[in-house]
Structures are given as C-alpha cells and as structure tokens.
N, C-alpha and C. Protein backbone atom coordinates (compact mmCIF):
# COMPACT_ATOMS: atom_id res chain seq x y z
N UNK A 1 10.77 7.21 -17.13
CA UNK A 1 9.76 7.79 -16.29
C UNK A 1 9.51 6.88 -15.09
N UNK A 2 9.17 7.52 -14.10
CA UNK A 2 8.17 6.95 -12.89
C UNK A 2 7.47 5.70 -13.00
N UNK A 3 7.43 4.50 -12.64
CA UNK A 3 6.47 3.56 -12.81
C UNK A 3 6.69 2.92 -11.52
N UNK A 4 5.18 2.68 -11.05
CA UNK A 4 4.89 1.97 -9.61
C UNK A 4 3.85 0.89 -10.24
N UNK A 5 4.23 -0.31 -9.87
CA UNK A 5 3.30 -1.43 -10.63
C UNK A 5 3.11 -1.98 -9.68
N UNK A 6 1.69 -2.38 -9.28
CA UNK A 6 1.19 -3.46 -8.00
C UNK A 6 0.81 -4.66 -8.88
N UNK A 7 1.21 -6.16 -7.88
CA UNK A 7 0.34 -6.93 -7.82
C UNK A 7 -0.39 -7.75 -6.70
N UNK A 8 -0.86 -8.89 -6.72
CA UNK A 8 -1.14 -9.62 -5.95
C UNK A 8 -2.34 -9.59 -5.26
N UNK A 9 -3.41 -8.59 -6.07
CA UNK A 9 -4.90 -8.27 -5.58
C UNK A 9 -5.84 -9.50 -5.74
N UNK A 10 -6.71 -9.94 -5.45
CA UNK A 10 -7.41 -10.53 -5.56
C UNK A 10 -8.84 -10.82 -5.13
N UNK A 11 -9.35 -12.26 -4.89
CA UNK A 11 -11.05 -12.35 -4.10
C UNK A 11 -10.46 -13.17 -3.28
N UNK A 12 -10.91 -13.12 -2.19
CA UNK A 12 -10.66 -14.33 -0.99
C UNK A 12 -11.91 -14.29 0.43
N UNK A 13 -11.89 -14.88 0.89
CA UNK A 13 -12.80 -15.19 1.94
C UNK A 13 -12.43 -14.69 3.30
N UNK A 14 -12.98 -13.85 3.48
CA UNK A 14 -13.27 -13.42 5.50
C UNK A 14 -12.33 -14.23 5.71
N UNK A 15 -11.33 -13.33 6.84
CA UNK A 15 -10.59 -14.18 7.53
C UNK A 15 -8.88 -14.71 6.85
N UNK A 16 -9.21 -14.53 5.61
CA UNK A 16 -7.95 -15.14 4.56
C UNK A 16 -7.12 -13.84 4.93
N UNK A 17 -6.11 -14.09 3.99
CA UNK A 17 -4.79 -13.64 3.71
C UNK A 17 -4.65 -13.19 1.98
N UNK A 18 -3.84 -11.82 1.90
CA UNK A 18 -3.16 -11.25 0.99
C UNK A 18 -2.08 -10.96 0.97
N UNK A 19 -1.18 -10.88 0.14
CA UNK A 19 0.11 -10.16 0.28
C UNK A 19 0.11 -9.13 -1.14
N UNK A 20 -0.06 -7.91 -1.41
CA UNK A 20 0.00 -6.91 -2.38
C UNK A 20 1.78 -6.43 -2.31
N UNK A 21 2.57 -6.75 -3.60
CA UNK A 21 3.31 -6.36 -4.08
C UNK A 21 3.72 -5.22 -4.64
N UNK A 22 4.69 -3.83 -4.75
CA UNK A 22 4.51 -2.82 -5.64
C UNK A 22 6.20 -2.74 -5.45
N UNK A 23 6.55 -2.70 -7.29
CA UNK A 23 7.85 -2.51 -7.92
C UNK A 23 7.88 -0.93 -8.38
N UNK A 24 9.10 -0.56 -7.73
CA UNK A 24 8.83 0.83 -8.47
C UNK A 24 10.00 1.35 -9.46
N UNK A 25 10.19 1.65 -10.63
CA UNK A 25 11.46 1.87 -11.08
C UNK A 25 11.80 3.41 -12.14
N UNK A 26 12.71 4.11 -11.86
CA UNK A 26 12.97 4.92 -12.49
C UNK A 26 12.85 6.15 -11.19
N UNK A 27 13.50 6.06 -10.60
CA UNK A 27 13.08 6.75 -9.20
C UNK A 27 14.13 6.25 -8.16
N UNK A 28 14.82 7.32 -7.77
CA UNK A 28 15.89 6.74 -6.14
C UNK A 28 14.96 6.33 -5.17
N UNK A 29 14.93 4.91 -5.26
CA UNK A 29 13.47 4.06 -4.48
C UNK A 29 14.11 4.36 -3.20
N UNK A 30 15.09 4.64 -2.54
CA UNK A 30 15.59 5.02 -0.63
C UNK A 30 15.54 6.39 -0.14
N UNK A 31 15.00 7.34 -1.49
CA UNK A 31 14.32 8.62 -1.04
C UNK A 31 13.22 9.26 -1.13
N UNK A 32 12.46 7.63 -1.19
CA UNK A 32 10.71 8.40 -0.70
C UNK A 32 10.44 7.24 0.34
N UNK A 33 9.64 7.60 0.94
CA UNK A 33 8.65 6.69 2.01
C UNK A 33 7.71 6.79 0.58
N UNK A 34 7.31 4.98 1.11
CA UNK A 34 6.40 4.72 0.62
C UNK A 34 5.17 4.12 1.31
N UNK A 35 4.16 4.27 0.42
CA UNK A 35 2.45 4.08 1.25
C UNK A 35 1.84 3.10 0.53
N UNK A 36 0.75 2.56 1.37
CA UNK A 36 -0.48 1.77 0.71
C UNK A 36 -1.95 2.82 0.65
N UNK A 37 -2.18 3.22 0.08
CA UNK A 37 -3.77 3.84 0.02
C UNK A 37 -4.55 2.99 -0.63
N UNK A 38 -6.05 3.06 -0.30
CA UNK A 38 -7.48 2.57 -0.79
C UNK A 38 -8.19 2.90 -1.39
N UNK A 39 -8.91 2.74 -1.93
CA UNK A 39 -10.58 3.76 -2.44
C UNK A 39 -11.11 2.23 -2.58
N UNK A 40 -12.51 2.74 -1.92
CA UNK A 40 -13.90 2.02 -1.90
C UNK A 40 -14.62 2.52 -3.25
N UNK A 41 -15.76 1.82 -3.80
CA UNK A 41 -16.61 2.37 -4.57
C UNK A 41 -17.56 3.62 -3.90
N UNK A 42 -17.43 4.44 -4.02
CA UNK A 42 -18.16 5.51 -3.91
C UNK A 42 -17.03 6.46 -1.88
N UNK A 43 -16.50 6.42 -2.34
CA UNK A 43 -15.47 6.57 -1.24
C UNK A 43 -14.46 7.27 -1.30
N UNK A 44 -13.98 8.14 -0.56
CA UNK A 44 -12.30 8.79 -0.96
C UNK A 44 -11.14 7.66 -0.05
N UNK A 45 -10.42 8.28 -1.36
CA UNK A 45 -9.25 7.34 -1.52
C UNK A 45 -8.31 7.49 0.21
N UNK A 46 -8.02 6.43 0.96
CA UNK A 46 -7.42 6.78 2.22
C UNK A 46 -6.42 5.76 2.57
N UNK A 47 -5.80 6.56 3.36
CA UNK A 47 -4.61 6.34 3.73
C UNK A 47 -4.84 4.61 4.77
N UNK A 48 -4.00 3.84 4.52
CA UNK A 48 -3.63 2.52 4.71
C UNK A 48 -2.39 2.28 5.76
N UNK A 49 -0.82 2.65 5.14
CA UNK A 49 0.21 2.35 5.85
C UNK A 49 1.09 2.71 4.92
N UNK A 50 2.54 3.40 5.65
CA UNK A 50 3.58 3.32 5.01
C UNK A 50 4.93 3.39 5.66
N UNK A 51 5.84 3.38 5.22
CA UNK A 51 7.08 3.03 5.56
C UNK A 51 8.03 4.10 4.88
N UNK A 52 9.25 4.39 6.22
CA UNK A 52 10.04 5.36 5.68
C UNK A 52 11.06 5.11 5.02
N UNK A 53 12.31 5.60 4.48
CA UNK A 53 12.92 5.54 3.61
C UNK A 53 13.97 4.09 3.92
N UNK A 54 14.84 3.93 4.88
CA UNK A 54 15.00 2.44 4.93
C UNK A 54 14.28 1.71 6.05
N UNK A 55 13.17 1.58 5.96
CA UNK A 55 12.18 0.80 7.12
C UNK A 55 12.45 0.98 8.75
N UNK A 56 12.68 2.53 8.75
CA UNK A 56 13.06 2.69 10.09
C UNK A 56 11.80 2.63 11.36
N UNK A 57 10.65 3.28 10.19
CA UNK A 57 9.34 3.49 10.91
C UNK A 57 8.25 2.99 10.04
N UNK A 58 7.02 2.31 10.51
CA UNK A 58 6.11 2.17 9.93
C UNK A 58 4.73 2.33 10.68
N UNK A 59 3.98 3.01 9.76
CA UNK A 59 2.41 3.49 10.30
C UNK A 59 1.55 2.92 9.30
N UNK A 60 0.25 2.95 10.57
CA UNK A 60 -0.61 2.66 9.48
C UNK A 60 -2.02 2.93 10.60
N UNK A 61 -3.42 2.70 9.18
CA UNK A 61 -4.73 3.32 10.13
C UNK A 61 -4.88 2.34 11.17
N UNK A 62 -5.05 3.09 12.12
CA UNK A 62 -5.79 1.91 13.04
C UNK A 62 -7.11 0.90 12.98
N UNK A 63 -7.65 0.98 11.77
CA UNK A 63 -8.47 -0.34 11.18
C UNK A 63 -7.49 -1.44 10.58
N UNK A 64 -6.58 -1.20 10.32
CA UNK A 64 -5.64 -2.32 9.77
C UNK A 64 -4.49 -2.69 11.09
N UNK A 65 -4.03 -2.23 11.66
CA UNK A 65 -2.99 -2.38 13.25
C UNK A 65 -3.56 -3.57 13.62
N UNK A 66 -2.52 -4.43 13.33
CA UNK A 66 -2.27 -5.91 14.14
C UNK A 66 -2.99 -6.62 12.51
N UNK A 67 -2.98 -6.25 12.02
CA UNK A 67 -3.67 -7.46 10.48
C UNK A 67 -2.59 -7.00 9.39
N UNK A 68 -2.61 -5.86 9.11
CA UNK A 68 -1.90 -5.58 7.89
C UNK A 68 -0.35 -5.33 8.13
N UNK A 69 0.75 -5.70 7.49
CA UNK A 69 1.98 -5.32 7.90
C UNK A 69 2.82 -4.96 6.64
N UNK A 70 3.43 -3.58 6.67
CA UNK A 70 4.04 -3.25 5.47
C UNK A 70 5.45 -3.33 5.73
N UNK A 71 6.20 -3.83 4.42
CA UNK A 71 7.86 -3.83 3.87
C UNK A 71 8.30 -3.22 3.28
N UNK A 72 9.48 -3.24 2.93
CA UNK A 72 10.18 -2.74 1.51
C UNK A 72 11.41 -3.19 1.70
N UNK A 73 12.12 -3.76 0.10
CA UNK A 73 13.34 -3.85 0.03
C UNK A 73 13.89 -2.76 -1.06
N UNK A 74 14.87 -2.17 -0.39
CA UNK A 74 15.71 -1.11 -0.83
C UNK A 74 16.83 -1.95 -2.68
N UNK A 75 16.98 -3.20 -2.09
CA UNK A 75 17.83 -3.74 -3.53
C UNK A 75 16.94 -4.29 -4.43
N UNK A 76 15.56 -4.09 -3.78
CA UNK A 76 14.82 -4.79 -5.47
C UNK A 76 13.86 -3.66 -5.57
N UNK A 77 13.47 -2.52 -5.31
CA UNK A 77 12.55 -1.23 -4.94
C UNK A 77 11.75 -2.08 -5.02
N UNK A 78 11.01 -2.94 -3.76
CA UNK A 78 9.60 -2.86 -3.71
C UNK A 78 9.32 -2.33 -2.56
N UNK A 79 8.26 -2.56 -2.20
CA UNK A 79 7.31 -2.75 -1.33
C UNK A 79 6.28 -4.07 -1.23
N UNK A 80 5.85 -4.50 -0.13
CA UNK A 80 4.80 -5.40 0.11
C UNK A 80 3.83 -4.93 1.11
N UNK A 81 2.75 -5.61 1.17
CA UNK A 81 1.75 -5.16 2.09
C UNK A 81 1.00 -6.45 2.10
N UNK A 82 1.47 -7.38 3.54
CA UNK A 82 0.76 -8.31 4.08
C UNK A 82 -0.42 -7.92 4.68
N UNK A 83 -1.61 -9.01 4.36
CA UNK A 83 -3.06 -8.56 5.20
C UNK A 83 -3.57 -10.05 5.28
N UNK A 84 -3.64 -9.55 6.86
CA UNK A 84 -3.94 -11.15 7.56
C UNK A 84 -5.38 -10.85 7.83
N UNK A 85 -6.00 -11.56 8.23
CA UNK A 85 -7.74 -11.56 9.05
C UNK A 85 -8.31 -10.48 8.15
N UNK A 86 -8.40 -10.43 6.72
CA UNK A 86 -9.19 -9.47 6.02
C UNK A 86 -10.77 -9.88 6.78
N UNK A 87 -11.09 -8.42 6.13
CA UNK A 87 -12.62 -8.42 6.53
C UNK A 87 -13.31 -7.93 4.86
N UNK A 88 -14.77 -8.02 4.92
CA UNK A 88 -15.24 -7.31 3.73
C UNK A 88 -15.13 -5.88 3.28
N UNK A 89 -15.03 -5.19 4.69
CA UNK A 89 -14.74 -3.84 4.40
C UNK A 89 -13.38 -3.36 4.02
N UNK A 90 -12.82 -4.57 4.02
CA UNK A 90 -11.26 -3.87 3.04
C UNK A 90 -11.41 -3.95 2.35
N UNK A 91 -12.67 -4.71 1.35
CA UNK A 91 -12.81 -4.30 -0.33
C UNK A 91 -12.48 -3.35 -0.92
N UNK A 92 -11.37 -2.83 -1.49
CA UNK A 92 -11.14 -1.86 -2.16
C UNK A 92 -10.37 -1.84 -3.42
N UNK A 93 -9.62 -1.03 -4.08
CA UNK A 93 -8.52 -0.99 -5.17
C UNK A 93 -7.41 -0.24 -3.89
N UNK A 94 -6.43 -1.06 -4.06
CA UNK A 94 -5.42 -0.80 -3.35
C UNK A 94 -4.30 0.13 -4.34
N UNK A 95 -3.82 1.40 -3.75
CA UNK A 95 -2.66 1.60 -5.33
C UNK A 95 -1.56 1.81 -4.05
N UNK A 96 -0.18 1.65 -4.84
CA UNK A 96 1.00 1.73 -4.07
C UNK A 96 1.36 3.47 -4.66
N UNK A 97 2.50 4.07 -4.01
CA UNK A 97 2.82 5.31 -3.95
C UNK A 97 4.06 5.57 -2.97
N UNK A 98 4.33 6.81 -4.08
CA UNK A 98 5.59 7.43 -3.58
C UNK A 98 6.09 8.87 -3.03
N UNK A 99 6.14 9.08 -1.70
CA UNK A 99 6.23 10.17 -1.14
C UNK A 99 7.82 11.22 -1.25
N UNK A 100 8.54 12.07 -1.92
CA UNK A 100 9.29 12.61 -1.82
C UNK A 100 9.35 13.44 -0.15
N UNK A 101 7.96 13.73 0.05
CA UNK A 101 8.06 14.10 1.53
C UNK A 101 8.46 13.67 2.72
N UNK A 102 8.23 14.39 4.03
CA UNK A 102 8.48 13.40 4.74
C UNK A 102 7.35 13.13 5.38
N UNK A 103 6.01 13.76 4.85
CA UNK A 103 4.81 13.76 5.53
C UNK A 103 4.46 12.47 4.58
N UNK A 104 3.09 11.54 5.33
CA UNK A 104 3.12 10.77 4.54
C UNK A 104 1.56 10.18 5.22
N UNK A 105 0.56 10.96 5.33
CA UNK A 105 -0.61 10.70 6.04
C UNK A 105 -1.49 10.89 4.16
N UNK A 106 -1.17 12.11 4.29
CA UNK A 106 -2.02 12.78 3.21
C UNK A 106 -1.48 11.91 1.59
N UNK A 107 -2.98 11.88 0.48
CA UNK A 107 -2.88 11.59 -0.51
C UNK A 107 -1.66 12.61 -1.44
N UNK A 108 -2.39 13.78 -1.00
CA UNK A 108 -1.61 15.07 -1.29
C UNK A 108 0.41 15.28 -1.59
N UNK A 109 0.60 14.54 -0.07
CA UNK A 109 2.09 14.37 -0.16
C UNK A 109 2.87 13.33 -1.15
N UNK A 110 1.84 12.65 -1.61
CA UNK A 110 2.89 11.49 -3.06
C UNK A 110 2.98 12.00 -3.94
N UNK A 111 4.13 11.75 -4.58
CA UNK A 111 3.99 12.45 -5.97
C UNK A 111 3.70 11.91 -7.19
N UNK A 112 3.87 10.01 -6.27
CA UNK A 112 3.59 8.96 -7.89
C UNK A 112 3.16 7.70 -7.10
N UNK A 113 1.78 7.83 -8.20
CA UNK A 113 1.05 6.70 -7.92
C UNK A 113 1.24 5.36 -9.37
N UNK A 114 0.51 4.10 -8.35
CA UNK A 114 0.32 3.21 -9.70
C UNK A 114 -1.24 2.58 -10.00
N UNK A 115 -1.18 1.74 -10.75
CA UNK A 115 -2.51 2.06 -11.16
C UNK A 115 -3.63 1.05 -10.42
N UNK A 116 -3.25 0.25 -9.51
CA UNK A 116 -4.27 -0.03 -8.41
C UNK A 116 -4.37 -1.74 -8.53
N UNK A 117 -4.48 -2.06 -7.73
CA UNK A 117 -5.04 -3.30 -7.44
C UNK A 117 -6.28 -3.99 -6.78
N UNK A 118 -7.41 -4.66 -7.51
CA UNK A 118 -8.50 -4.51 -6.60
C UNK A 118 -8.35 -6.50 -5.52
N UNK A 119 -8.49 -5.59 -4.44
CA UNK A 119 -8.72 -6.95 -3.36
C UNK A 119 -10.24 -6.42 -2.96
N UNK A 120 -11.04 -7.70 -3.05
CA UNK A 120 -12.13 -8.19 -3.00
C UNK A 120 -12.73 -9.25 -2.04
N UNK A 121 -13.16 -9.09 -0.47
CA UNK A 121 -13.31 -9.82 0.54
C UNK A 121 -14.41 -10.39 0.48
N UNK A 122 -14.89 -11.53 0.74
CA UNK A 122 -16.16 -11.89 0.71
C UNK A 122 -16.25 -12.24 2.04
N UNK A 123 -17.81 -12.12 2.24
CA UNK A 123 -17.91 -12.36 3.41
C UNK A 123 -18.53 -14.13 3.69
C-alpha cells in the first residue's frame, strides 16, 4: 500500500530554520507532483508548495515565497521542504502528499496523504 511518512517537525525559535522530510513508497514516486499542506488548530488545512513530477516547476503560497523551498529526489522518493525565517504563524501540522493530477493547488487533487508533522514556532 501507499505510505507517505514525514519527518523533521519540531519547536524552534522565530527566525530559525526547518527542513521537513517525506518518504513515500509503494507508489511510481515520478508520477505525482508532490505538495506540502498545513492545518492550524482550528483552521482548514492549506496549501503550502509543491513540485512537479521531475522538479521541473515549483509553487508555493505567497506567505512562504523567498523562506520556504521545496525538493524531491526521484531515486530515493522523497521530498523535502526547507523553511528559513519561520515565523509563529507557521505553527502548524505539516502533512506531505501525493497528487496523481496535474492540478495541485487544491487539497481535493491528492490522493495520498501522511500522517503529519507538527512544527511549532515560538515567538
């Protein structure tokens, strides 16, 4: 079956640095774009950044542009998601995901998620 496993969440201080990891296996990892999505406590879950099938293109919200920068390697299926100059409002559970589409804004378009990672900013 499907498995998308994140790590690398954590607590860190305004201003610090993360790097969130996600392995995905059981799945032709070079025919989905893959994403970073969020959820806040009391919040819907939203779209972050993702990357297309061999890193031809990458998007992401414009609250993260110029801080956050997403990867993927095609020979080990991951993904990464560097985040430089966090702030508190990126507090969230981060989950990684996998788009068979080619749309890749919407929660809607993944078809497999994993089970989240919480990064925790202090201010």
């Amino acid at each position: 079956q499907v498995q998308l496993v994140e790590s690398g969440g954590g607590l860190v201080q305004a201003a610090g640095s993360l790097r969130l990891s996600c392995t995905a296996s059981g799945l032709t990892f070079n025919n989905y774009i893959m994403g970073w999505f969020r959820q806040a406590p009391g919040k819907e879950r939203e779209f972050v950044a993702s990357i297309t099938w061999a890193a031809e293109r990458t998007y992401g919200v414009d609250s993260v542009k110029g801080r956050f920068t997403i990867s993927r390697d095609n020979t080990k299926n991951t993904i990464d998601l560097q985040m430089n100059s966090l702030k508190p409002e990126d507090t969230a559970v981060y989950y990684c995901a996998a788009a068979r589409s080619w749309r890749y804004r919407g929660p809607e378009f993944y078809n497999y998620w994993g089970q989240g990672t919480q990064v925790t900013v202090s201010s």
